[in-house]
N, C-alpha and C. Protein backbone atom coordinates (compact mmCIF):
# COMPACT_ATOMS: atom_id res chain seq x y z
N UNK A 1 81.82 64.34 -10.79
CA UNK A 1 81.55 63.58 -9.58
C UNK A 1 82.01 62.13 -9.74
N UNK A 2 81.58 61.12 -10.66
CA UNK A 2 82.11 60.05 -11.15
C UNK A 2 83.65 60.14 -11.30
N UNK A 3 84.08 61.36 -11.73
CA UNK A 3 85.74 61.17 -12.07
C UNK A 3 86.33 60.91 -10.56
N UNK A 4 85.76 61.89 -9.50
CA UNK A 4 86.04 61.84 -8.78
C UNK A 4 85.86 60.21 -7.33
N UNK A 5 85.03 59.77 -7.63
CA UNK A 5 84.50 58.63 -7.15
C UNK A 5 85.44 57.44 -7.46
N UNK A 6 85.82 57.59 -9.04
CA UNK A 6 86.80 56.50 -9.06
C UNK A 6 88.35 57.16 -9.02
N UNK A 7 88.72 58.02 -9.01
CA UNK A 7 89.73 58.57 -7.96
C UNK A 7 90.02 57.81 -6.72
N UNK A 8 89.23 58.47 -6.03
CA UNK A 8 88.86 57.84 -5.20
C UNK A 8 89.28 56.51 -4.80
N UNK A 9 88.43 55.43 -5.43
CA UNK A 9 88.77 54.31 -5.30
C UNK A 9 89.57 53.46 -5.80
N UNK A 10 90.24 54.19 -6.47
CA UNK A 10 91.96 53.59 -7.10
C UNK A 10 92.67 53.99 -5.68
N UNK A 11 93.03 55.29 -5.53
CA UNK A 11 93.69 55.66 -4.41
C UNK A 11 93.56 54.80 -3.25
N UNK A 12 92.30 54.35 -2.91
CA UNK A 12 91.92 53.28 -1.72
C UNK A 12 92.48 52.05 -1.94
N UNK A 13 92.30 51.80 -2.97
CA UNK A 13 92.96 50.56 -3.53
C UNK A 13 94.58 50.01 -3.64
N UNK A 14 95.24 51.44 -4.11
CA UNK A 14 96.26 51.36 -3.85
C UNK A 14 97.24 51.70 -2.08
N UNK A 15 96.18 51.96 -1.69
CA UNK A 15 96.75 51.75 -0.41
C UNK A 15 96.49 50.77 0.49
N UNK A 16 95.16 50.05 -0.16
CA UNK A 16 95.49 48.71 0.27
C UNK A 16 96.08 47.93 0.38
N UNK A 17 97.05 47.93 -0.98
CA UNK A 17 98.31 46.81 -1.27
C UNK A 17 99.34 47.79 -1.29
N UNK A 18 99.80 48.48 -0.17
CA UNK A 18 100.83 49.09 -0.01
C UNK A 18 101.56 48.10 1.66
N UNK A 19 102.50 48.65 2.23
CA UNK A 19 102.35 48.07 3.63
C UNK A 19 103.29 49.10 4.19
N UNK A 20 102.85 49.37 5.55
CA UNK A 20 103.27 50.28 6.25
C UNK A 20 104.46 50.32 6.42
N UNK A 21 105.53 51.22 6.93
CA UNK A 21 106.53 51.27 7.32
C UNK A 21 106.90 50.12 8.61
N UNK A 22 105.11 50.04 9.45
CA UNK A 22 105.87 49.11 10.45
C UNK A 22 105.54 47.80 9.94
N UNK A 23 104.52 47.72 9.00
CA UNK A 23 104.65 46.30 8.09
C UNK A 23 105.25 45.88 7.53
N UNK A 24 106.45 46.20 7.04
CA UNK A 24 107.66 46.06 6.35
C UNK A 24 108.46 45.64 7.39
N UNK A 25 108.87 46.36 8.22
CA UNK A 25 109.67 46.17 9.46
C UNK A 25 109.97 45.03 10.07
N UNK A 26 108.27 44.85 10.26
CA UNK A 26 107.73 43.30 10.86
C UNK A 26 108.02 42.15 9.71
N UNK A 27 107.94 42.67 8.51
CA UNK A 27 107.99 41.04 7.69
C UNK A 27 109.22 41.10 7.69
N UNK A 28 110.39 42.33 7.58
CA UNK A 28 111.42 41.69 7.09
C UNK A 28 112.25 41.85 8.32
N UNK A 29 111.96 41.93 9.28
CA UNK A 29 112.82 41.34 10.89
C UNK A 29 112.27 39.80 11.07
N UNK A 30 110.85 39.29 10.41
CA UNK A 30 110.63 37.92 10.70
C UNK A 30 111.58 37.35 9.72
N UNK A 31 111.54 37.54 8.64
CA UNK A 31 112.08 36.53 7.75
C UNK A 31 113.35 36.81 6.85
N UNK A 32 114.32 38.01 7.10
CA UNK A 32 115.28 38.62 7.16
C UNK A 32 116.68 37.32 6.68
N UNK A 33 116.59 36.38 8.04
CA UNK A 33 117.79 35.27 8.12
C UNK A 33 117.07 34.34 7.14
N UNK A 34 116.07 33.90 7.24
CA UNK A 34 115.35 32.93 6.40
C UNK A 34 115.58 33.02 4.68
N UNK A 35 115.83 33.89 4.58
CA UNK A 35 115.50 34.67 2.94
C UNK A 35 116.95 34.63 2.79
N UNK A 36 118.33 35.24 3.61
CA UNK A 36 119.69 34.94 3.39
C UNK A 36 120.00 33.90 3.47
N UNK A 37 119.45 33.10 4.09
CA UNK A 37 120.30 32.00 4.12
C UNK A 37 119.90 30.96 2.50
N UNK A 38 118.20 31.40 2.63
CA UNK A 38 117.54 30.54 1.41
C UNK A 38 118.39 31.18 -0.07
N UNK A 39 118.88 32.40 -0.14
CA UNK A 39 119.72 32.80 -1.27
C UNK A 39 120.86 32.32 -1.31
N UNK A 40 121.48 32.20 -0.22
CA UNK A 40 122.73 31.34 -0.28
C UNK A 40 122.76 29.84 -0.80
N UNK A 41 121.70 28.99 -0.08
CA UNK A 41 121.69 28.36 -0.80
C UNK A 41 121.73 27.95 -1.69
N UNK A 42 120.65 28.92 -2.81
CA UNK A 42 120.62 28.94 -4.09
C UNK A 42 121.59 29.47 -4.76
N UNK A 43 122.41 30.20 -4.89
CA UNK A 43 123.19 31.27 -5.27
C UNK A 43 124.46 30.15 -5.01
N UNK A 44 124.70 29.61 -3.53
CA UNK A 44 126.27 29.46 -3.46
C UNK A 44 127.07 30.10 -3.45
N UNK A 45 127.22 31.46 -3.41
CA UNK A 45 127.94 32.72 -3.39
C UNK A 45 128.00 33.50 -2.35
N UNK A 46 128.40 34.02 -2.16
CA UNK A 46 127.88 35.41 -0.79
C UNK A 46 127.74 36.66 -1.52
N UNK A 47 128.62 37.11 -2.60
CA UNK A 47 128.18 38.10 -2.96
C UNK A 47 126.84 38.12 -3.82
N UNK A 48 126.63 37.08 -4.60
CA UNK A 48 125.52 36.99 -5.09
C UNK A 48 124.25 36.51 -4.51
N UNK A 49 124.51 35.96 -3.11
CA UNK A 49 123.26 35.52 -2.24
C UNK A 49 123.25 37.11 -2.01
N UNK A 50 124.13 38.33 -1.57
CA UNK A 50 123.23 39.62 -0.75
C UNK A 50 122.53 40.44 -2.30
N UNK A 51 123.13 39.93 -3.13
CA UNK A 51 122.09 40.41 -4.18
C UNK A 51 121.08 40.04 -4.18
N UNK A 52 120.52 38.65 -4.60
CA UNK A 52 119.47 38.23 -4.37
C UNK A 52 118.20 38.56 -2.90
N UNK A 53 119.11 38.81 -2.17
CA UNK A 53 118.50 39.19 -0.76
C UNK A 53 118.06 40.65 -1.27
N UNK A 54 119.15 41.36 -1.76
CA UNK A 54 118.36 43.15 -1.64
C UNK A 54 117.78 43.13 -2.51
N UNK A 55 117.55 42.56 -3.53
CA UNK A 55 116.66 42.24 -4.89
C UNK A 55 115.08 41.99 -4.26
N UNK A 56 115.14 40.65 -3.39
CA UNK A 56 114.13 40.30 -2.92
C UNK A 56 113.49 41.35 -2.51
N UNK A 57 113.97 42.74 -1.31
CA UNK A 57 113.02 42.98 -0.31
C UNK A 57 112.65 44.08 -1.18
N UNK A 58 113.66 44.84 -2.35
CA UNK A 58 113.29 45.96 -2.97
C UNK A 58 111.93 45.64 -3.80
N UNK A 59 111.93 44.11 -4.16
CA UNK A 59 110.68 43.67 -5.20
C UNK A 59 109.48 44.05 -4.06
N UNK A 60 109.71 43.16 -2.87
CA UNK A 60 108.78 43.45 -1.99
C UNK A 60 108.08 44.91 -2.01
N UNK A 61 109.31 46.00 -1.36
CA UNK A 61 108.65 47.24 -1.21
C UNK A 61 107.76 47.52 -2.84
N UNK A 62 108.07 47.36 -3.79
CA UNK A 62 107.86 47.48 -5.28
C UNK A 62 106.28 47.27 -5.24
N UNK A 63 106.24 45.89 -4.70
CA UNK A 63 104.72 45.18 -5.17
C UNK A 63 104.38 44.45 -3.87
N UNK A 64 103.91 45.18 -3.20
CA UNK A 64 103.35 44.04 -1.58
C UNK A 64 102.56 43.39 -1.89
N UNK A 65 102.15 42.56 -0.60
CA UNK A 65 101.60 41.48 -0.92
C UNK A 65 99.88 41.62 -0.88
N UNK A 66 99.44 40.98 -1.89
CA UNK A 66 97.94 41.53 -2.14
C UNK A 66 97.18 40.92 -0.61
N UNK A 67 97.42 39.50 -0.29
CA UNK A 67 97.26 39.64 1.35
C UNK A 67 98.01 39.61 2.22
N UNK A 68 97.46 39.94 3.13
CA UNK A 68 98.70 39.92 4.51
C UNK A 68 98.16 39.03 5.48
N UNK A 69 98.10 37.72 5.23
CA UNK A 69 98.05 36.49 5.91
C UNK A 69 99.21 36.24 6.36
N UNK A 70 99.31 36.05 7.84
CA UNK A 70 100.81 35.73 8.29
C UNK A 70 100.94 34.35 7.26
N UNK A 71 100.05 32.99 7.14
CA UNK A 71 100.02 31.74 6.76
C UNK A 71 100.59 32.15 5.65
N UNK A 72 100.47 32.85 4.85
CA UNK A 72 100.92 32.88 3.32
C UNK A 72 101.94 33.62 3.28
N UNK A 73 102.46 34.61 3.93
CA UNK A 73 104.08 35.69 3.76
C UNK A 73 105.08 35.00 3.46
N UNK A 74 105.09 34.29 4.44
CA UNK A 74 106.69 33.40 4.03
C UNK A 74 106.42 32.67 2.37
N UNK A 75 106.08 31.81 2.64
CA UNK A 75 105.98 30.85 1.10
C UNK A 75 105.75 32.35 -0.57
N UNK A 76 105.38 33.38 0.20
CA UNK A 76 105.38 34.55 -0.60
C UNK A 76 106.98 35.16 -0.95
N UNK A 77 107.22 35.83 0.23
CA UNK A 77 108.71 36.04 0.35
C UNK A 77 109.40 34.83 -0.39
N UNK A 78 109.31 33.59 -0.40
CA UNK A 78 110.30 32.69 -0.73
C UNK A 78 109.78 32.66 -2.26
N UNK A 79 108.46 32.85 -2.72
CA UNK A 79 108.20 32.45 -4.23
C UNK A 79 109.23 33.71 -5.03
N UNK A 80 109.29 34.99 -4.29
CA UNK A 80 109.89 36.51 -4.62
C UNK A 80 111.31 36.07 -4.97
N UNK A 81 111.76 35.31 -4.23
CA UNK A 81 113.04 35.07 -4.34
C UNK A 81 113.79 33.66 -5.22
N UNK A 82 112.71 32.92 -5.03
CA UNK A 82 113.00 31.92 -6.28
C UNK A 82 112.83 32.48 -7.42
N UNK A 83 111.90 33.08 -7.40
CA UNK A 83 111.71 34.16 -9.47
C UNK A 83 112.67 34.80 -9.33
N UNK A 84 113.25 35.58 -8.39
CA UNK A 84 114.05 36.21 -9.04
C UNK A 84 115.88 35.77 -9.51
N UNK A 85 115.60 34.15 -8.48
CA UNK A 85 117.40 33.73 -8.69
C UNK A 85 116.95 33.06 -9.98
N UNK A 86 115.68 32.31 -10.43
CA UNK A 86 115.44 31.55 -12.06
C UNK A 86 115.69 33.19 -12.95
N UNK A 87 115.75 33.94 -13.26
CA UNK A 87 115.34 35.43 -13.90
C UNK A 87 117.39 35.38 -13.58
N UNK A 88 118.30 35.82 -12.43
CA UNK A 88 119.17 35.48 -12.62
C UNK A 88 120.06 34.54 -13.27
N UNK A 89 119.74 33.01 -13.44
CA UNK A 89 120.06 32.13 -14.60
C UNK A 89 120.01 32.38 -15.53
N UNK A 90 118.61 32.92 -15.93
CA UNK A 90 118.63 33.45 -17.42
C UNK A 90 119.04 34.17 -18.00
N UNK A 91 119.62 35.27 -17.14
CA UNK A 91 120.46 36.55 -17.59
C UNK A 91 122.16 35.63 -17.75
N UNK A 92 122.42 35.12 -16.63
CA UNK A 92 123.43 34.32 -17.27
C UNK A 92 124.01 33.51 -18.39
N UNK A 93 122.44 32.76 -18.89
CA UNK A 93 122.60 31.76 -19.82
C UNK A 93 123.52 30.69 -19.51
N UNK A 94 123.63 30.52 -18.02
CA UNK A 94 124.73 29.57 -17.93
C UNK A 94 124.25 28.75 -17.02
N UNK A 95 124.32 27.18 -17.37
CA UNK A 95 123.56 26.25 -16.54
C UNK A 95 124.57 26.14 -15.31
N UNK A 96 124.07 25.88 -13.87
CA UNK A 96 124.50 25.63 -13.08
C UNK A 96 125.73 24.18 -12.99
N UNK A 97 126.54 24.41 -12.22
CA UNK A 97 127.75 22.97 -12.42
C UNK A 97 128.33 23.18 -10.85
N UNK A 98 128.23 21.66 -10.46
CA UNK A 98 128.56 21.58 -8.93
C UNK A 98 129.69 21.32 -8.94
N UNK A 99 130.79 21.98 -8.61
CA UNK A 99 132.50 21.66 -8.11
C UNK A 99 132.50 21.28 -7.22
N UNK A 100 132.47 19.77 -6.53
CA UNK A 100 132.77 19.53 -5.88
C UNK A 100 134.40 19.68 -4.74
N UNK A 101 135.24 20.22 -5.46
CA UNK A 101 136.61 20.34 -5.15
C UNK A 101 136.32 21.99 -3.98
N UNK A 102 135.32 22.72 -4.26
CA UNK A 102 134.99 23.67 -3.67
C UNK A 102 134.65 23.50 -2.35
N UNK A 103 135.10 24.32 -0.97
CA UNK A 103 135.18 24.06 -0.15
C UNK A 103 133.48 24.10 0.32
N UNK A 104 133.08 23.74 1.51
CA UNK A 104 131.81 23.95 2.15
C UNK A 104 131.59 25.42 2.33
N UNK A 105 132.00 25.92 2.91
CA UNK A 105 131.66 27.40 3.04
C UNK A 105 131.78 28.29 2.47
N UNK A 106 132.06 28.17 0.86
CA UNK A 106 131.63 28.98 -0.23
C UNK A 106 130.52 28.45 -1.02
N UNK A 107 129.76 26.96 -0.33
CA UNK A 107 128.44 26.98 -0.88
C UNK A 107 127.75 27.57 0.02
N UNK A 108 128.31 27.57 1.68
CA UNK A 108 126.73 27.89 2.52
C UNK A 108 126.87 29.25 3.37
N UNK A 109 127.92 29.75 2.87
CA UNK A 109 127.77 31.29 3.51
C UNK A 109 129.22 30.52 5.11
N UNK A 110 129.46 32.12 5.38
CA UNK A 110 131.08 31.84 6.40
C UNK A 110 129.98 31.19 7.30
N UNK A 111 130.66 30.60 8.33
CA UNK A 111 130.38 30.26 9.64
C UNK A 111 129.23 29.62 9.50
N UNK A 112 128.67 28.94 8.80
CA UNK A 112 127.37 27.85 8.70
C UNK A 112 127.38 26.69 9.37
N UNK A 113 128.72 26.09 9.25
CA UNK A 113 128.79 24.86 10.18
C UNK A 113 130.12 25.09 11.42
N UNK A 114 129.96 26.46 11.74
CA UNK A 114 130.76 26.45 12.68
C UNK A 114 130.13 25.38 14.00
N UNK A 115 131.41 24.73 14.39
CA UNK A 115 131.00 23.94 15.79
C UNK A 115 130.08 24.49 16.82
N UNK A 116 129.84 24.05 17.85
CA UNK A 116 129.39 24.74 18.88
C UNK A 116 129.97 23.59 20.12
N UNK A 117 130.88 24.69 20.77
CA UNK A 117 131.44 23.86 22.03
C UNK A 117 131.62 24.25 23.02
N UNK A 118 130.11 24.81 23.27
CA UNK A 118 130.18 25.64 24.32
C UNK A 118 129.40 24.29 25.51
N UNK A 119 128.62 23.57 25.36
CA UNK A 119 128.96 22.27 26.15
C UNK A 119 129.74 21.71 26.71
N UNK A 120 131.19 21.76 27.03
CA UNK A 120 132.14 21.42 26.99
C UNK A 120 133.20 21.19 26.12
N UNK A 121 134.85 20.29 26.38
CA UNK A 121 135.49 19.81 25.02
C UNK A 121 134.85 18.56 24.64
N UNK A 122 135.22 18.26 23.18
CA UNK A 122 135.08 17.37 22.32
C UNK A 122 136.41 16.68 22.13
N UNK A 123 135.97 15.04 22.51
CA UNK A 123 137.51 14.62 21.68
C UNK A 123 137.79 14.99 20.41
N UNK A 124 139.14 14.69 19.88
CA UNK A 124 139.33 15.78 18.90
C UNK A 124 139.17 14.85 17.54
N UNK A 125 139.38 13.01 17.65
CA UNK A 125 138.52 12.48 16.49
C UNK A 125 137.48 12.88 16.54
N UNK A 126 136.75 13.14 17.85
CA UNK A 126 134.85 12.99 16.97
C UNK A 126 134.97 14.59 16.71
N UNK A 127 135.26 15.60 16.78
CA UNK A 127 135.32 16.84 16.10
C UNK A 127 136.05 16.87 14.71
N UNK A 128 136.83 15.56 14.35
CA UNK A 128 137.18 15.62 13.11
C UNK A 128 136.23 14.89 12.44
N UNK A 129 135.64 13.51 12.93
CA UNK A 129 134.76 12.69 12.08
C UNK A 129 133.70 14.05 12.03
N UNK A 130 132.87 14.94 12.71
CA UNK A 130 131.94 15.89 12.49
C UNK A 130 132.15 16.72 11.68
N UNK A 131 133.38 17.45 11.36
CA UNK A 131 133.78 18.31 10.43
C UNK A 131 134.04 17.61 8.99
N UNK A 132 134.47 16.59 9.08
CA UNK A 132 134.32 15.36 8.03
C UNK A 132 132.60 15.34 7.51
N UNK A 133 131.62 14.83 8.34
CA UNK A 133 130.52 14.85 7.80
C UNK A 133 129.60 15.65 7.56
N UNK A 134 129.90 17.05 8.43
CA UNK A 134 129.61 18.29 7.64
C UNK A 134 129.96 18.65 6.26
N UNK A 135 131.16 18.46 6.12
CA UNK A 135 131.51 19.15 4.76
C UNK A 135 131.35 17.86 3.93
N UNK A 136 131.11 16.60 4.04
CA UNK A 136 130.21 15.33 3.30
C UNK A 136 129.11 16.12 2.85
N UNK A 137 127.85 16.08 4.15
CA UNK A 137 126.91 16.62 3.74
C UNK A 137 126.50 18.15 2.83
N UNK A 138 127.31 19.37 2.98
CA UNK A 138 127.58 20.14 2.27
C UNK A 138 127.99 19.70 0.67
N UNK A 139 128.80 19.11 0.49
CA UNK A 139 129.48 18.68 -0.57
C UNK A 139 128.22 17.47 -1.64
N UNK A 140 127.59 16.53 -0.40
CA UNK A 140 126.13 16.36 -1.01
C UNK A 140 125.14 17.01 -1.75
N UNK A 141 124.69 17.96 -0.75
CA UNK A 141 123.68 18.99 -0.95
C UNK A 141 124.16 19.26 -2.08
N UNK A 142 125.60 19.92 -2.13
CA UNK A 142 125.69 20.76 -3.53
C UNK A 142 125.76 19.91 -4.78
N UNK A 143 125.81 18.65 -4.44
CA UNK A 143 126.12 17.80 -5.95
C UNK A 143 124.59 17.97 -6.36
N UNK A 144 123.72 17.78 -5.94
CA UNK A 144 122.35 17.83 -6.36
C UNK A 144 121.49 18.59 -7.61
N UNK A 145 121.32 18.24 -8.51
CA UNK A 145 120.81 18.59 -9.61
C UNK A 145 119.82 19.91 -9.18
N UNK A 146 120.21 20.90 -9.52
CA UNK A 146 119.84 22.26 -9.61
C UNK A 146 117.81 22.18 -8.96
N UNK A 147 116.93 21.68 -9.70
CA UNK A 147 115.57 21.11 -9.01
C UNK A 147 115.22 20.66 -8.08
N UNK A 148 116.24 19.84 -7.78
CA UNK A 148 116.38 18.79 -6.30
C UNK A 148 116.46 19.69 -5.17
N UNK A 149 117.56 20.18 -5.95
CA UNK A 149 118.44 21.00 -4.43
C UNK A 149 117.35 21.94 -3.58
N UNK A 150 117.05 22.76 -4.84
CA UNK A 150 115.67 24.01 -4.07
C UNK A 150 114.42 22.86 -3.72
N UNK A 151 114.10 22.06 -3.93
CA UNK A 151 112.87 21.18 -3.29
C UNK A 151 113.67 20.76 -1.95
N UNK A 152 115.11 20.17 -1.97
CA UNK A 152 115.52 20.00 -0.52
C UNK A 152 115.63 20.84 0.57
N UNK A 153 116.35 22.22 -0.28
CA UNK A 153 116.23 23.08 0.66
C UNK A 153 114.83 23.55 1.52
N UNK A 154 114.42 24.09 0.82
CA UNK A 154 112.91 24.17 1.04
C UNK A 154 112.43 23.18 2.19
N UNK A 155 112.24 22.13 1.99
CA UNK A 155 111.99 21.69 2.77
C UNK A 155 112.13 20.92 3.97
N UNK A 156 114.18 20.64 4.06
CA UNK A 156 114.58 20.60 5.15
C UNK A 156 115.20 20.93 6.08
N UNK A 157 115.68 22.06 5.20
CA UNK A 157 116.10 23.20 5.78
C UNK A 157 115.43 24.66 6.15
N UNK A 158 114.60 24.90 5.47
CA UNK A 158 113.52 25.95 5.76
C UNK A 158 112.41 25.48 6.18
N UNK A 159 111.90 24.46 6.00
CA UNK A 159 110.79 23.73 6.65
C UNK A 159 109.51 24.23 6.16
N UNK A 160 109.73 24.18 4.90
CA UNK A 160 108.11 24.43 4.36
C UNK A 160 106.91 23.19 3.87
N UNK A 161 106.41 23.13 4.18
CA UNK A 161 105.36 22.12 3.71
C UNK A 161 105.57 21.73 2.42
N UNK A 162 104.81 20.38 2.05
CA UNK A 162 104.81 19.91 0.96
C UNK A 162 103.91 21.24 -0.63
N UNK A 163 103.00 21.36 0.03
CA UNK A 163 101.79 22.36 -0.49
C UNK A 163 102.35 23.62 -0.64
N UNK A 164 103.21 24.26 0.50
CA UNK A 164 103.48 25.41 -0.06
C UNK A 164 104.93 25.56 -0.91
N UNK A 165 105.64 24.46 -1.03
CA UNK A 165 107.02 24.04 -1.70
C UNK A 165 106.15 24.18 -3.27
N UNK A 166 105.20 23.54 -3.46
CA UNK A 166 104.34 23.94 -4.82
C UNK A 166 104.12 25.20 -5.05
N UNK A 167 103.83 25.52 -4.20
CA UNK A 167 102.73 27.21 -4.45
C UNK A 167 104.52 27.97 -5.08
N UNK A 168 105.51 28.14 -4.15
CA UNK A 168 106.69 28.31 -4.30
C UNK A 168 107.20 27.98 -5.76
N UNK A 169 107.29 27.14 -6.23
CA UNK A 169 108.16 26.79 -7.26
C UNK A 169 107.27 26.53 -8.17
N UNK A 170 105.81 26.39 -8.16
CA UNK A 170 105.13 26.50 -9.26
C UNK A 170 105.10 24.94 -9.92
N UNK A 171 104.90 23.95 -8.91
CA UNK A 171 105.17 22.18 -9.68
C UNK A 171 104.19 22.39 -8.65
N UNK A 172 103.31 20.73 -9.77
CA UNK A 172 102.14 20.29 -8.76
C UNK A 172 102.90 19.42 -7.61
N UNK A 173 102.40 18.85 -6.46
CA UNK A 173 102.77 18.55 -4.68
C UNK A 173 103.32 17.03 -5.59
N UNK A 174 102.63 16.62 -5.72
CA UNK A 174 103.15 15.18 -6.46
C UNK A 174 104.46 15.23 -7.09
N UNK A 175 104.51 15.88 -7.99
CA UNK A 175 105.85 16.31 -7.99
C UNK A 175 106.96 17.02 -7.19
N UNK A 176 106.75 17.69 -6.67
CA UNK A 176 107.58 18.27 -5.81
C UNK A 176 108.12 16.93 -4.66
N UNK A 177 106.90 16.18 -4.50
CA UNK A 177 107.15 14.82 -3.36
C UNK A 177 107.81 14.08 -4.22
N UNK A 178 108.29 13.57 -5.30
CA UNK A 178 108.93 12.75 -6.05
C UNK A 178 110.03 13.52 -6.51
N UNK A 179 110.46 15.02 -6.19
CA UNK A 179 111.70 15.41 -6.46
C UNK A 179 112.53 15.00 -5.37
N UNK A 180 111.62 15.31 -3.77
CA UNK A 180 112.38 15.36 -2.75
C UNK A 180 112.97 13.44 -2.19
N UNK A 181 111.62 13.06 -2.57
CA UNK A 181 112.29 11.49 -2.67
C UNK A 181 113.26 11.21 -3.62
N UNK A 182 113.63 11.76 -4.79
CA UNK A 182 114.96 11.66 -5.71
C UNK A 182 115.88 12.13 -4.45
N UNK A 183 116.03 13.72 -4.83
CA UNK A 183 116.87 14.02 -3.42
C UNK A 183 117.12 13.59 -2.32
N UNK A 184 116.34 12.66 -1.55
CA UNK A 184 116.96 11.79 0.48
C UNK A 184 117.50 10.99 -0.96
N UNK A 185 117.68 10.12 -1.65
CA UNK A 185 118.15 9.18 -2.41
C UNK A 185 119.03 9.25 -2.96
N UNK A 186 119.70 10.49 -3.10
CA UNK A 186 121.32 10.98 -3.78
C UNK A 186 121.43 11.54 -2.84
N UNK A 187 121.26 11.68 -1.50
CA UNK A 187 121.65 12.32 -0.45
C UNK A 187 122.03 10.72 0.69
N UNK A 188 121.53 9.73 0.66
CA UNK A 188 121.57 8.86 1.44
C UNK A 188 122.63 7.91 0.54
N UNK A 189 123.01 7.72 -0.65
CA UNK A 189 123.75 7.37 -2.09
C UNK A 189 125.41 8.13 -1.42
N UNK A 190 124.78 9.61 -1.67
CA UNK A 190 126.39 10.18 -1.28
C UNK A 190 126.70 10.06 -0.03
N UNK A 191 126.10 9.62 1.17
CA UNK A 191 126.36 9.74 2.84
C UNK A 191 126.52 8.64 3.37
N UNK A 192 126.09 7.15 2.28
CA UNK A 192 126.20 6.12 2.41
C UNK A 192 127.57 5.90 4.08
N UNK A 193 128.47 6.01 3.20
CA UNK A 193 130.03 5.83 3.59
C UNK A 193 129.85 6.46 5.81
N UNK A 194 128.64 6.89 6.08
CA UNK A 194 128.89 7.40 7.35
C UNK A 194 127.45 6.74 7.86
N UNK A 195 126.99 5.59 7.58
CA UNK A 195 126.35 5.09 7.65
C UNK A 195 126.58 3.08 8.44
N UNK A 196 126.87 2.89 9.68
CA UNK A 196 127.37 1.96 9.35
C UNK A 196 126.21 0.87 9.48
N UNK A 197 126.32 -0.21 8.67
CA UNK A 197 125.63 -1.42 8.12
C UNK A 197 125.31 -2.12 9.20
């Protein structure tokens, strides 16, 4: 009877931290683009950002999430995927190095800074000064010391809070706020030049 009782309640248990077919569905139609684009970032690659992406959701199905707080999924999903691109470095053994000579859109995935001109035309200097300070700012971003970069991304491009950029990367908020102030500071350093005085 006891054998059976805790039977039982393993089985319950484990279907607690399972998630449904349409719970799956739902997390990864919400956060699907969020999670590619956040691998790209990191990665700089495309073939190695859709690794990191199918890596991510297979970990997911693997080990769901012990809650299912909408508040906490994302910063979850994103901690899944930062362990697993640090776990990629290490299999590399090879420290990251920013080429700057590398175009913009083999750091941020095709069509990232495609224009949008569906507003009308653009004179064709200010569509060059824009394509100019796109691929500035790209070419920024990527100079950024490997720490920086994922605290920038994170948080101005994915828009995560200070608090959950911690929970994420595993640094206390104080730090994480003194990475991202390094980062606007080699970001405002390299952008200087489109800045006028």
């Amino acid at each position: 009877m006891l054998k059976n009782t805790v039977k039982n309640s393993q089985t319950e248990a484990s279907a607690n931290t399972t998630l449904s077919q349409n719970e799956f569905d739902l997390l990864y139609d919400t956060y699907k683009s969020a999670v590619y684009s956040y691998a790209c970032y990191l990665t700089r690659n495309e073939k190695e950002a859709e690794d990191l992406f199918q890596e991510t959701w297979l970990r997911i199905v693997q080990s769901p999430p012990e809650s299912k707080e909408i508040s906490e999924l994302k910063s979850w999903v994103f901690t899944i995927t930062t362990n697993l691109y640090r776990d990629l470095l290490r299999k590399k053994k090879v420290r990251r190095t920013f080429l700057l000579e590398k175009s913009a859109t083999s750091y941020l995935g095709p069509g990232f800074f495609a224009a949008d001109t569906r507003q009308g035309k653009i004179h064709a200097s200010r569509e060059t000064d824009r394509v100019d300070a796109r691929n500035a700012i790209a070419l920024a971003l990527a100079s950024l010391p490997e720490k920086l970069h994922r605290v920038f991304v994170l948080k101005e491009i994915e828009g995560f809070k200070y608090m959950e950029i911690s929970r994420i990367l595993d640094l206390p908020v104080g730090t994480v706020k003194s990475m991202m102030h390094r980062a606007v500071r080699r970001m405002q350093q390299e952008l200087a030049v489109f800045c006028p005085e």
